[in-house]
PDB file of N, CA and C in Angstrom:
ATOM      1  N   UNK A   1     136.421 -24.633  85.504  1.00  0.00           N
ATOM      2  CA  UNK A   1     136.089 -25.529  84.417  1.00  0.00           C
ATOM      3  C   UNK A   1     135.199 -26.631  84.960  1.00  0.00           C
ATOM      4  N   UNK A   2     134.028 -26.385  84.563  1.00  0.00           N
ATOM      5  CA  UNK A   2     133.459 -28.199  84.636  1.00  0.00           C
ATOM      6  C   UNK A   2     133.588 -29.170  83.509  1.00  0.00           C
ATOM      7  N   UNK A   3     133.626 -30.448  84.731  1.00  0.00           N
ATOM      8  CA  UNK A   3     133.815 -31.496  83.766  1.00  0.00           C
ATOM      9  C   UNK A   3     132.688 -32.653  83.935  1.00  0.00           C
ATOM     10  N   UNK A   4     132.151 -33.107  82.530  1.00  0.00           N
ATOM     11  CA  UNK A   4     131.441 -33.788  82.487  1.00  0.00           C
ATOM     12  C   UNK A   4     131.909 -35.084  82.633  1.00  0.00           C
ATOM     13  N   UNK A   5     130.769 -36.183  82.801  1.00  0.00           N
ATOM     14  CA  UNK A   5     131.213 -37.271  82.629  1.00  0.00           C
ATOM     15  C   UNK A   5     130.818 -38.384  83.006  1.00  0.00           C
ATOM     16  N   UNK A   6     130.484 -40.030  82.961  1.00  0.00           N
ATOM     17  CA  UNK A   6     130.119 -40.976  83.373  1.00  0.00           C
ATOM     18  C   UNK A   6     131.266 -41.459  84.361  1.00  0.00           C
ATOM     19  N   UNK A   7     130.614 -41.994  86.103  1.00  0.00           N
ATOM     20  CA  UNK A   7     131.879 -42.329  86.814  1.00  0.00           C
ATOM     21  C   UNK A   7     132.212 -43.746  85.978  1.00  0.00           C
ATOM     22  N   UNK A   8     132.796 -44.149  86.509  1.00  0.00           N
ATOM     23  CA  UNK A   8     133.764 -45.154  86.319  1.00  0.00           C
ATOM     24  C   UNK A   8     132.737 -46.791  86.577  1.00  0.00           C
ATOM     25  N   UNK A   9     132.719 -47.488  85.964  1.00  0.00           N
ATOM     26  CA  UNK A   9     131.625 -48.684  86.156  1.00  0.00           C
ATOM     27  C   UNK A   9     132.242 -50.081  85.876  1.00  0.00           C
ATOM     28  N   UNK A  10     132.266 -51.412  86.863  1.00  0.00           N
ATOM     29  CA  UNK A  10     132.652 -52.016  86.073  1.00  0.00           C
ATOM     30  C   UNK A  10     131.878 -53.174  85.650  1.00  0.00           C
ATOM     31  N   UNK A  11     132.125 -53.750  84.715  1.00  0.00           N
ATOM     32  CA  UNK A  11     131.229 -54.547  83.930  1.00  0.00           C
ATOM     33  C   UNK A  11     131.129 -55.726  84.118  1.00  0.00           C
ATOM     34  N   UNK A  12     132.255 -56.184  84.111  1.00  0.00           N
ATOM     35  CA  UNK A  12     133.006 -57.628  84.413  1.00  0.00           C
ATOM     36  C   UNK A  12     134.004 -57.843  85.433  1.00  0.00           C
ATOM     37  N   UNK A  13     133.746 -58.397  86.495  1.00  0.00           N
ATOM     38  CA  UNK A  13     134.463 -58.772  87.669  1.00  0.00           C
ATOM     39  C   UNK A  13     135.621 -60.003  87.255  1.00  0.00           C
ATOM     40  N   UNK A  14     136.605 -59.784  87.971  1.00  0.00           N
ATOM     41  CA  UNK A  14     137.629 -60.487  87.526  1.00  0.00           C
ATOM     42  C   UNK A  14     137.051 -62.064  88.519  1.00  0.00           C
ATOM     43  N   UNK A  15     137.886 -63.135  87.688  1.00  0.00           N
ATOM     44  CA  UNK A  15     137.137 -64.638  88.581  1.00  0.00           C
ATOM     45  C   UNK A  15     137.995 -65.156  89.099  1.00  0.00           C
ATOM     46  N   UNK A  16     137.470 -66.246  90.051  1.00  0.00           N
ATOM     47  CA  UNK A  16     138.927 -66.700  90.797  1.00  0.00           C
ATOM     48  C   UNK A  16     139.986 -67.911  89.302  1.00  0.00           C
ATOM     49  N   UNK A  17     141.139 -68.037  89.365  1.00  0.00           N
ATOM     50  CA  UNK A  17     142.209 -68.357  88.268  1.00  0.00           C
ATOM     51  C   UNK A  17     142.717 -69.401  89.076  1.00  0.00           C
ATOM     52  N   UNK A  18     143.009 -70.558  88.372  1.00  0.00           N
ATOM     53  CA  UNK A  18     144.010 -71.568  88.549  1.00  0.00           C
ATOM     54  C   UNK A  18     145.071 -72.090  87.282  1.00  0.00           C
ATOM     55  N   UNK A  19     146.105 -72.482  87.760  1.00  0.00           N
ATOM     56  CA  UNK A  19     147.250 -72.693  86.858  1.00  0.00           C
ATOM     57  C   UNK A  19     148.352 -74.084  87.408  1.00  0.00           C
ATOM     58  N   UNK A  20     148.553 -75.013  86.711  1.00  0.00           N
ATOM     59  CA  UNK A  20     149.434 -75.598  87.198  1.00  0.00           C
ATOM     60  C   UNK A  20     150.914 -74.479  87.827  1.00  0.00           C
ATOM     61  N   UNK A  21     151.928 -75.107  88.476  1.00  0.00           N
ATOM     62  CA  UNK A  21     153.343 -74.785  89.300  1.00  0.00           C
ATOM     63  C   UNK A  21     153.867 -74.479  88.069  1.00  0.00           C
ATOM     64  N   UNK A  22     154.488 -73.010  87.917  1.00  0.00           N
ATOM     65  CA  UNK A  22     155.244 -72.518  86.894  1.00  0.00           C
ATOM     66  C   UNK A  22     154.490 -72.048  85.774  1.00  0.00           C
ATOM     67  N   UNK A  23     152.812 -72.382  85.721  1.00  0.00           N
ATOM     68  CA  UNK A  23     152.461 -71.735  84.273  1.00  0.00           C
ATOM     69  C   UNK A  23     151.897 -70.238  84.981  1.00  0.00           C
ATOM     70  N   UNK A  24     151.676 -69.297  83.661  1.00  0.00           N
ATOM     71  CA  UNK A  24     151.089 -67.863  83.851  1.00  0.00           C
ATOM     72  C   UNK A  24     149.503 -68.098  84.436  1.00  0.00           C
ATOM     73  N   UNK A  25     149.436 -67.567  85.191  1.00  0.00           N
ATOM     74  CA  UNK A  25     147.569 -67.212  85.722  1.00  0.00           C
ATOM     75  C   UNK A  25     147.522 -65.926  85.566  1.00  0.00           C
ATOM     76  N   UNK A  26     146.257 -65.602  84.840  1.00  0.00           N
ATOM     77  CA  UNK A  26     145.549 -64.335  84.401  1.00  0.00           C
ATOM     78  C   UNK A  26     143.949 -64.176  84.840  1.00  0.00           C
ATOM     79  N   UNK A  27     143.810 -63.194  85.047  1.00  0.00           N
ATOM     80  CA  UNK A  27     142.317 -62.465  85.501  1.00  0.00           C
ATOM     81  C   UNK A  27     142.088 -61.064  84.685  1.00  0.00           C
ATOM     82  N   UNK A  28     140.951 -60.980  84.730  1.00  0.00           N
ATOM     83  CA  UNK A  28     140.860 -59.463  84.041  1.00  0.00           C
ATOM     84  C   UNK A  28     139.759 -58.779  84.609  1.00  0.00           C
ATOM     85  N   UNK A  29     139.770 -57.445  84.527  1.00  0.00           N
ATOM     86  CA  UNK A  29     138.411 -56.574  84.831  1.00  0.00           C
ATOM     87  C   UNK A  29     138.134 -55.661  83.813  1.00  0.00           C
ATOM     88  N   UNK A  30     136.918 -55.633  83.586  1.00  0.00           N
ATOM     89  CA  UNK A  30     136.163 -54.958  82.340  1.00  0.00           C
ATOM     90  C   UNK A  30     135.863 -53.275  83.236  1.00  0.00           C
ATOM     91  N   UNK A  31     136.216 -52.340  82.848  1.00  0.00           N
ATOM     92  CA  UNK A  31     135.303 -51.299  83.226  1.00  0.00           C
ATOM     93  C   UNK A  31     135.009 -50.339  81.971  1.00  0.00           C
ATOM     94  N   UNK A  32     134.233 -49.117  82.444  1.00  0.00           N
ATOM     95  CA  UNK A  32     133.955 -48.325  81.565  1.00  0.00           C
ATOM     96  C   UNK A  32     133.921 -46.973  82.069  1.00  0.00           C
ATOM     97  N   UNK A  33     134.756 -45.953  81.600  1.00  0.00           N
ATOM     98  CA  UNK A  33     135.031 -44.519  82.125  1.00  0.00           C
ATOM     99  C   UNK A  33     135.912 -43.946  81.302  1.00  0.00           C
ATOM    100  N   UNK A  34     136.483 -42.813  81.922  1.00  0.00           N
ATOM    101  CA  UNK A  34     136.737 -41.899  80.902  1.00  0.00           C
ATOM    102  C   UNK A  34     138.511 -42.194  81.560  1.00  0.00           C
ATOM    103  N   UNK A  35     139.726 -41.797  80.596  1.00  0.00           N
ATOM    104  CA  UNK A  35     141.132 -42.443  81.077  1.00  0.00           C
ATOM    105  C   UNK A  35     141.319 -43.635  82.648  1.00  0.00           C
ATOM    106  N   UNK A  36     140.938 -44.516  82.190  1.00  0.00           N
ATOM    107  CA  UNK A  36     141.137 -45.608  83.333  1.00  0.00           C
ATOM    108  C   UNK A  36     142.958 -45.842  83.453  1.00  0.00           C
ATOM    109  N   UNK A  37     142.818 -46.180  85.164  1.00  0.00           N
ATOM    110  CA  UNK A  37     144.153 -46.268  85.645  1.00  0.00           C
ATOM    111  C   UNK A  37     143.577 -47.825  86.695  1.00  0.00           C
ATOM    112  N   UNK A  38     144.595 -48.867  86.116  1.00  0.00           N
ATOM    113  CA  UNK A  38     144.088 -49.739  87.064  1.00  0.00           C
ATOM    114  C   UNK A  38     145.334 -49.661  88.176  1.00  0.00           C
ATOM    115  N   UNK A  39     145.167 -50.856  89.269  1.00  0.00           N
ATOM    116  CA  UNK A  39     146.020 -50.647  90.015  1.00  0.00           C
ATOM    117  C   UNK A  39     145.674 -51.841  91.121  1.00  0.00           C
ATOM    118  N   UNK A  40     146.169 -53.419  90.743  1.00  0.00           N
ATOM    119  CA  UNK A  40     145.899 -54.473  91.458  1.00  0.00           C
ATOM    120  C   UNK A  40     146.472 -54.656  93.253  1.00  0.00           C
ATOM    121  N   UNK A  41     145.717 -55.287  94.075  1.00  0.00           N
ATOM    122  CA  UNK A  41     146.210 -55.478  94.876  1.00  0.00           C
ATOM    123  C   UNK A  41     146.639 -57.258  95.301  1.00  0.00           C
ATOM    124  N   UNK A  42     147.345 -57.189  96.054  1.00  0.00           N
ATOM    125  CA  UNK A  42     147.181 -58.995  96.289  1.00  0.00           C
ATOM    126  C   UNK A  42     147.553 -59.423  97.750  1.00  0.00           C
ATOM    127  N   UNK A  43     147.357 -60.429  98.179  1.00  0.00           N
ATOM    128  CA  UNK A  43     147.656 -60.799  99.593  1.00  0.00           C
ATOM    129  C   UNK A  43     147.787 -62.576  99.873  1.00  0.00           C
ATOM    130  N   UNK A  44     148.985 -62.438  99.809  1.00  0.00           N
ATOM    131  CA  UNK A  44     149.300 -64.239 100.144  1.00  0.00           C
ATOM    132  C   UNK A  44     148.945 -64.510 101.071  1.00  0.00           C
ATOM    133  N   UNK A  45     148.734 -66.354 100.765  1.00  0.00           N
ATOM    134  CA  UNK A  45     147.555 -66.957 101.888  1.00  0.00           C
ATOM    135  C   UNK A  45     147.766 -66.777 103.132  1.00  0.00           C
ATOM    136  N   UNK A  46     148.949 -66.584 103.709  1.00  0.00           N
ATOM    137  CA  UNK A  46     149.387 -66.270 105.063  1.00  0.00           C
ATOM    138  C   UNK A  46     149.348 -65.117 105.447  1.00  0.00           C
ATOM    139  N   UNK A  47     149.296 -63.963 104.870  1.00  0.00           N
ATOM    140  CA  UNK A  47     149.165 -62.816 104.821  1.00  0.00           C
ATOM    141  C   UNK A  47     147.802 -62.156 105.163  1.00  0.00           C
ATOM    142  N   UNK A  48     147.671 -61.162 105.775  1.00  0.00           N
ATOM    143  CA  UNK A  48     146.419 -60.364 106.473  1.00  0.00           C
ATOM    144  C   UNK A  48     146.343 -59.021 105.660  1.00  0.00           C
ATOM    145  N   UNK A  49     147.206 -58.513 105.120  1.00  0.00           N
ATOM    146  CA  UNK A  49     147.150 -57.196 104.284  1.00  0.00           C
ATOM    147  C   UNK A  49     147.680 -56.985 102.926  1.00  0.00           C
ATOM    148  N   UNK A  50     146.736 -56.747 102.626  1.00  0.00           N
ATOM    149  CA  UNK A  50     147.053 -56.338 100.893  1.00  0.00           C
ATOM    150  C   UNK A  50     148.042 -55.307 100.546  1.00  0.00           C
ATOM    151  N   UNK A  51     148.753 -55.580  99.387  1.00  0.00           N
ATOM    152  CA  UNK A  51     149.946 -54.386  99.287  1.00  0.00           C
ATOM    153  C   UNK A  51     149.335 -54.529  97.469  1.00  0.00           C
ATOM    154  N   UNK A  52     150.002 -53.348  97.346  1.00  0.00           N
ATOM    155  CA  UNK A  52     149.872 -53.084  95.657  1.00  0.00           C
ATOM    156  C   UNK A  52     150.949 -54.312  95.372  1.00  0.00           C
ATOM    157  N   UNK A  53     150.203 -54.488  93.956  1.00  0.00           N
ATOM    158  CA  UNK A  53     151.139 -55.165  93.276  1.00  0.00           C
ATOM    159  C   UNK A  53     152.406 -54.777  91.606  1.00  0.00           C
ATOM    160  N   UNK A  54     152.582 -54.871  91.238  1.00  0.00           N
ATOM    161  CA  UNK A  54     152.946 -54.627  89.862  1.00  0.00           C
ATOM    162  C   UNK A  54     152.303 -54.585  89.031  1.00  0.00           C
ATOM    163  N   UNK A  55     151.141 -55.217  89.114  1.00  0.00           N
ATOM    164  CA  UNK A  55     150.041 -55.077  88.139  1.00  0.00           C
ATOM    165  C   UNK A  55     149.161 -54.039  87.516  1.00  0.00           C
ATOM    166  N   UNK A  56     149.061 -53.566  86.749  1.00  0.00           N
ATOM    167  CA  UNK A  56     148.537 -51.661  86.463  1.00  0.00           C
ATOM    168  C   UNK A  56     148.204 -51.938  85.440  1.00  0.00           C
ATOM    169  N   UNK A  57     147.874 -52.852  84.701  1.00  0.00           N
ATOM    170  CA  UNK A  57     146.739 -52.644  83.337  1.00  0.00           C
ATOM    171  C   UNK A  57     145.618 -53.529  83.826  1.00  0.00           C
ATOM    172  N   UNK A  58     144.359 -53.901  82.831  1.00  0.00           N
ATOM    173  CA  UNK A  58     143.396 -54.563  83.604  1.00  0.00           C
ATOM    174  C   UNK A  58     143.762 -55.843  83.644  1.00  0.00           C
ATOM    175  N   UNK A  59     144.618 -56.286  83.737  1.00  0.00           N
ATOM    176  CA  UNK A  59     144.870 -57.601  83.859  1.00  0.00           C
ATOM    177  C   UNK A  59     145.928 -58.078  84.950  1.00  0.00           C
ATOM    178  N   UNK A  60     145.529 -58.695  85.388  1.00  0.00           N
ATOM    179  CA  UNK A  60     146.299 -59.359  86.684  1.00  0.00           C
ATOM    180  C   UNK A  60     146.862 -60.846  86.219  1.00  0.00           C
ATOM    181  N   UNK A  61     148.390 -60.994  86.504  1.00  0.00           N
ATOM    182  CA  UNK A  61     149.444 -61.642  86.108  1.00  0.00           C
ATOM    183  C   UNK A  61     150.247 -61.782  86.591  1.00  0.00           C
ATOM    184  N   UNK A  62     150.599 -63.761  86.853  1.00  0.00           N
ATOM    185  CA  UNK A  62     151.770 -63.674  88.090  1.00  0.00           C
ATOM    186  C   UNK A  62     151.756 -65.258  87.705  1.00  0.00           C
ATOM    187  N   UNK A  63     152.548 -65.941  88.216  1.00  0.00           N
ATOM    188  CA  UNK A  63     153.471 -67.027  87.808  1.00  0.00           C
ATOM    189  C   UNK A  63     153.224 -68.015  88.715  1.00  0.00           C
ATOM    190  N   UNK A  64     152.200 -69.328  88.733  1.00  0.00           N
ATOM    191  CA  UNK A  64     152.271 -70.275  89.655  1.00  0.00           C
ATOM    192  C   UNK A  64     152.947 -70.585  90.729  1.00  0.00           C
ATOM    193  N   UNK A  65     152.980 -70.686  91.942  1.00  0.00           N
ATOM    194  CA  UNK A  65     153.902 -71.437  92.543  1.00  0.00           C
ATOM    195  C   UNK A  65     153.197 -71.512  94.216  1.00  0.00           C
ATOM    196  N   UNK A  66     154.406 -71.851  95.039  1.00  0.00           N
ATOM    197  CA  UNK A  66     153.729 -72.237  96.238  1.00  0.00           C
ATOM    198  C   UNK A  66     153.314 -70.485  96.782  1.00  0.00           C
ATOM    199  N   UNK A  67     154.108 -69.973  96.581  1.00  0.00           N
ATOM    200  CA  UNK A  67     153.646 -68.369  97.035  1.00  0.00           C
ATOM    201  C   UNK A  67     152.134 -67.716  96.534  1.00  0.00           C
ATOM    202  N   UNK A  68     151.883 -68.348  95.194  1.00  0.00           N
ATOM    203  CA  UNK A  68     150.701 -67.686  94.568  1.00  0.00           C
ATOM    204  C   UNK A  68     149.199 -68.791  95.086  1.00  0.00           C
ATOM    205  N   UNK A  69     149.638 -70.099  95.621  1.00  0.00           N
ATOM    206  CA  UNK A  69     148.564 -70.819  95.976  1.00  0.00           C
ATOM    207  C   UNK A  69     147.625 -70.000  97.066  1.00  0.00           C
ATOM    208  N   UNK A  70     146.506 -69.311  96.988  1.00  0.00           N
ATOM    209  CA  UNK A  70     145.726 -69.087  98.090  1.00  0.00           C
ATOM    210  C   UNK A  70     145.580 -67.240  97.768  1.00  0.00           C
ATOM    211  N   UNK A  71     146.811 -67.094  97.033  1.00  0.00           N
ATOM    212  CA  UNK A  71     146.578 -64.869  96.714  1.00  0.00           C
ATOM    213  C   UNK A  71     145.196 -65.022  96.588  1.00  0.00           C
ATOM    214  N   UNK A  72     144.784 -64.073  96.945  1.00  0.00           N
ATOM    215  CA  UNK A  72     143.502 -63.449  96.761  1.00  0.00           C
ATOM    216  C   UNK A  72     143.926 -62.026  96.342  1.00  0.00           C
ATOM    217  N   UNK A  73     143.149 -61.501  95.250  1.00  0.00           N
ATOM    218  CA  UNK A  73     143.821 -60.091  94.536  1.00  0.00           C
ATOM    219  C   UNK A  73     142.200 -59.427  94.467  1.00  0.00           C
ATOM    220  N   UNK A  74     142.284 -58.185  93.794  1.00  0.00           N
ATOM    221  CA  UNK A  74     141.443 -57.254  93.564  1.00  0.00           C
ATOM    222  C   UNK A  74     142.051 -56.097  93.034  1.00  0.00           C
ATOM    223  N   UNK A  75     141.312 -55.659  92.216  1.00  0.00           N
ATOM    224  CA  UNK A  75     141.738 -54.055  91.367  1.00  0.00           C
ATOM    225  C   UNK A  75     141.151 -53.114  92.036  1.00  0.00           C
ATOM    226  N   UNK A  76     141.764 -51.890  92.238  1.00  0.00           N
ATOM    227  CA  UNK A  76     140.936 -50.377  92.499  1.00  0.00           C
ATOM    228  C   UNK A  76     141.302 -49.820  90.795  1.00  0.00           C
ATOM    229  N   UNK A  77     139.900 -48.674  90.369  1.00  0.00           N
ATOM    230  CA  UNK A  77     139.962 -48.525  89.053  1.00  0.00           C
ATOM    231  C   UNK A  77     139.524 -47.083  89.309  1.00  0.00           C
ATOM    232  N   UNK A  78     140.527 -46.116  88.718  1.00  0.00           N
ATOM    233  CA  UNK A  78     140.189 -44.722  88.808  1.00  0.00           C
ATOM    234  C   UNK A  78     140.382 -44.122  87.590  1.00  0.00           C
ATOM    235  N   UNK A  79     139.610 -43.044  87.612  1.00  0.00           N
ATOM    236  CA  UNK A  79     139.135 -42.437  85.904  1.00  0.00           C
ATOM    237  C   UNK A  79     139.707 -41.162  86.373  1.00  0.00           C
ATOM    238  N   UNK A  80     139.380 -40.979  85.242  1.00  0.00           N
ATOM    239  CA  UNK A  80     140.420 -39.437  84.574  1.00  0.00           C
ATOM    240  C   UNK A  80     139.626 -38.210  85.903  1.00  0.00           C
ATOM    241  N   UNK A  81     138.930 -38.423  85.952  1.00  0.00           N
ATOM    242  CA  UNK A  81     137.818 -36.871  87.405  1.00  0.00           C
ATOM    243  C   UNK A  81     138.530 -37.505  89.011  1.00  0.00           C
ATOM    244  N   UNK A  82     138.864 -38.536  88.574  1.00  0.00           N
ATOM    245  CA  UNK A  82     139.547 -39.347  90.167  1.00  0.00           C
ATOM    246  C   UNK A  82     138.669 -39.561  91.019  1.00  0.00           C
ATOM    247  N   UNK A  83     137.477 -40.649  90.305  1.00  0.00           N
ATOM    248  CA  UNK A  83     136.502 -41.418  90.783  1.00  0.00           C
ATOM    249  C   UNK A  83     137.215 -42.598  90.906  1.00  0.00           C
ATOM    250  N   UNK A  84     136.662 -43.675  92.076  1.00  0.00           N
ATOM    251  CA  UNK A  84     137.437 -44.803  92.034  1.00  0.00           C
ATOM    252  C   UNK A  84     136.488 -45.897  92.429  1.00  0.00           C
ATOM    253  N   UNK A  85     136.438 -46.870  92.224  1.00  0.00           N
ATOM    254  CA  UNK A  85     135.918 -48.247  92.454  1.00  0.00           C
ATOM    255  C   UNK A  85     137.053 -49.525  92.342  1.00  0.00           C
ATOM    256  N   UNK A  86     136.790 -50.538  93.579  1.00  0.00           N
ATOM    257  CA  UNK A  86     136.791 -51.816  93.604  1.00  0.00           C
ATOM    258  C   UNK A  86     136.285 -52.552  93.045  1.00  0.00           C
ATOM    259  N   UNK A  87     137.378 -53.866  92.507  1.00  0.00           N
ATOM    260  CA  UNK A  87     136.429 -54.439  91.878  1.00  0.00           C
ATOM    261  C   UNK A  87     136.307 -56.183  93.253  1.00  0.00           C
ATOM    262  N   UNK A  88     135.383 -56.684  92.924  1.00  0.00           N
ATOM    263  CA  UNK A  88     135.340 -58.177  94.125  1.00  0.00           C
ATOM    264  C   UNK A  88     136.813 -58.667  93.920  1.00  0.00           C
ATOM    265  N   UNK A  89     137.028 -59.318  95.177  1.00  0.00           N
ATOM    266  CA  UNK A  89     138.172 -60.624  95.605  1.00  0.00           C
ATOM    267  C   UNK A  89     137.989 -61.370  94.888  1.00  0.00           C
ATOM    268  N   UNK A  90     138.694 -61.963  94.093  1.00  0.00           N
ATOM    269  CA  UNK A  90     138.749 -63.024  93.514  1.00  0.00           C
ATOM    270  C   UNK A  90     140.242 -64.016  93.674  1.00  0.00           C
ATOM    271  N   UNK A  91     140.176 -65.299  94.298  1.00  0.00           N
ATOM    272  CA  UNK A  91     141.302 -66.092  94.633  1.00  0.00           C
ATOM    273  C   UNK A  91     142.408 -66.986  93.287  1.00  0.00           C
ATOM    274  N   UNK A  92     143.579 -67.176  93.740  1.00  0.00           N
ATOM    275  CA  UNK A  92     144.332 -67.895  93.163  1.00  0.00           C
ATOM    276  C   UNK A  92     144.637 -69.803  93.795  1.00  0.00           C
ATOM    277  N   UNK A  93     143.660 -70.232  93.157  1.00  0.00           N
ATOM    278  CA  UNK A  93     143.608 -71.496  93.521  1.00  0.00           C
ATOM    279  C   UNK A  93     144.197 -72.653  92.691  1.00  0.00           C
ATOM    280  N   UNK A  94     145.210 -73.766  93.067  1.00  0.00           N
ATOM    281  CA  UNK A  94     145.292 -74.960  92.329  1.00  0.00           C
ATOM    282  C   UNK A  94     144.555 -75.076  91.648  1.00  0.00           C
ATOM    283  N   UNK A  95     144.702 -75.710  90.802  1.00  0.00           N
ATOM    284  CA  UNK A  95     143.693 -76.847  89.829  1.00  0.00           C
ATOM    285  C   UNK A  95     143.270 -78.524  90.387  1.00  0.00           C
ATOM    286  N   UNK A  96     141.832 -78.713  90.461  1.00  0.00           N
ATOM    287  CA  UNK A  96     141.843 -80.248  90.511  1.00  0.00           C
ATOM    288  C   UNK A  96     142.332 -80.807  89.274  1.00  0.00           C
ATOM    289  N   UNK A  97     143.825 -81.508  90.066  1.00  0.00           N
ATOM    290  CA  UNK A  97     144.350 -82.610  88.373  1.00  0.00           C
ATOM    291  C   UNK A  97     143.568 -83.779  88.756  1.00  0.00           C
ATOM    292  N   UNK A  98     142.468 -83.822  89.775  1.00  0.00           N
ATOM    293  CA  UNK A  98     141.294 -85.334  89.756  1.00  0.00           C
ATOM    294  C   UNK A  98     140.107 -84.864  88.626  1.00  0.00           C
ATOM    295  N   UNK A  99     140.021 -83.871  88.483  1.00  0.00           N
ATOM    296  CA  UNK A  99     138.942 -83.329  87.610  1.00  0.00           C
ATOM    297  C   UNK A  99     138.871 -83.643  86.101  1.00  0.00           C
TER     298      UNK A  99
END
């Protein structure tokens, strides 16, 4: 059987997110392909290696605190033929409350 198809593309890169201690921080990635499977990664600031996270739709979601100051996350995005792409690092940073 062949299968046709456009690989997997993404459109919109997720950006770096800030949130006060205790509120929700969200990111998202736009792609375009045929059955998308997302699948976030993340790595606390002290941390050297990325592990999957819980995160599996395009949206990346996680809860302020001293643990989330400094994550740096990223999605891998694979389509239905099991093409795959990265999407950029994007960080979890405080907010300036001087701003």
């Amino acid at each position: 059987t062949l299968k046709m198809g456009y690989p997997v593309k993404i459109t919109k890169q997720p950006t770096n997110v800030s949130a006060l201690d205790g509120m929700t921080v969200k990111t998202s990635v736009t792609a375009v392909g045929d059955g998308l499977k997302y699948q976030w990664y993340d790595c606390n600031a002290n941390d050297t290696e990325f592990q999957a996270s819980v995160n599996t739709t395009a949206t990346y979601s996680t809860t302020m605190g001293i643990s989330a100051n400094g994550r740096k996350i990223y999605c891998v995005i694979t389509d239905a033929l099991g093409n795959t792409i990265t999407s950029d690092t994007a960080p979890i940073i405080p907010p300036d409350i001087n701003a």
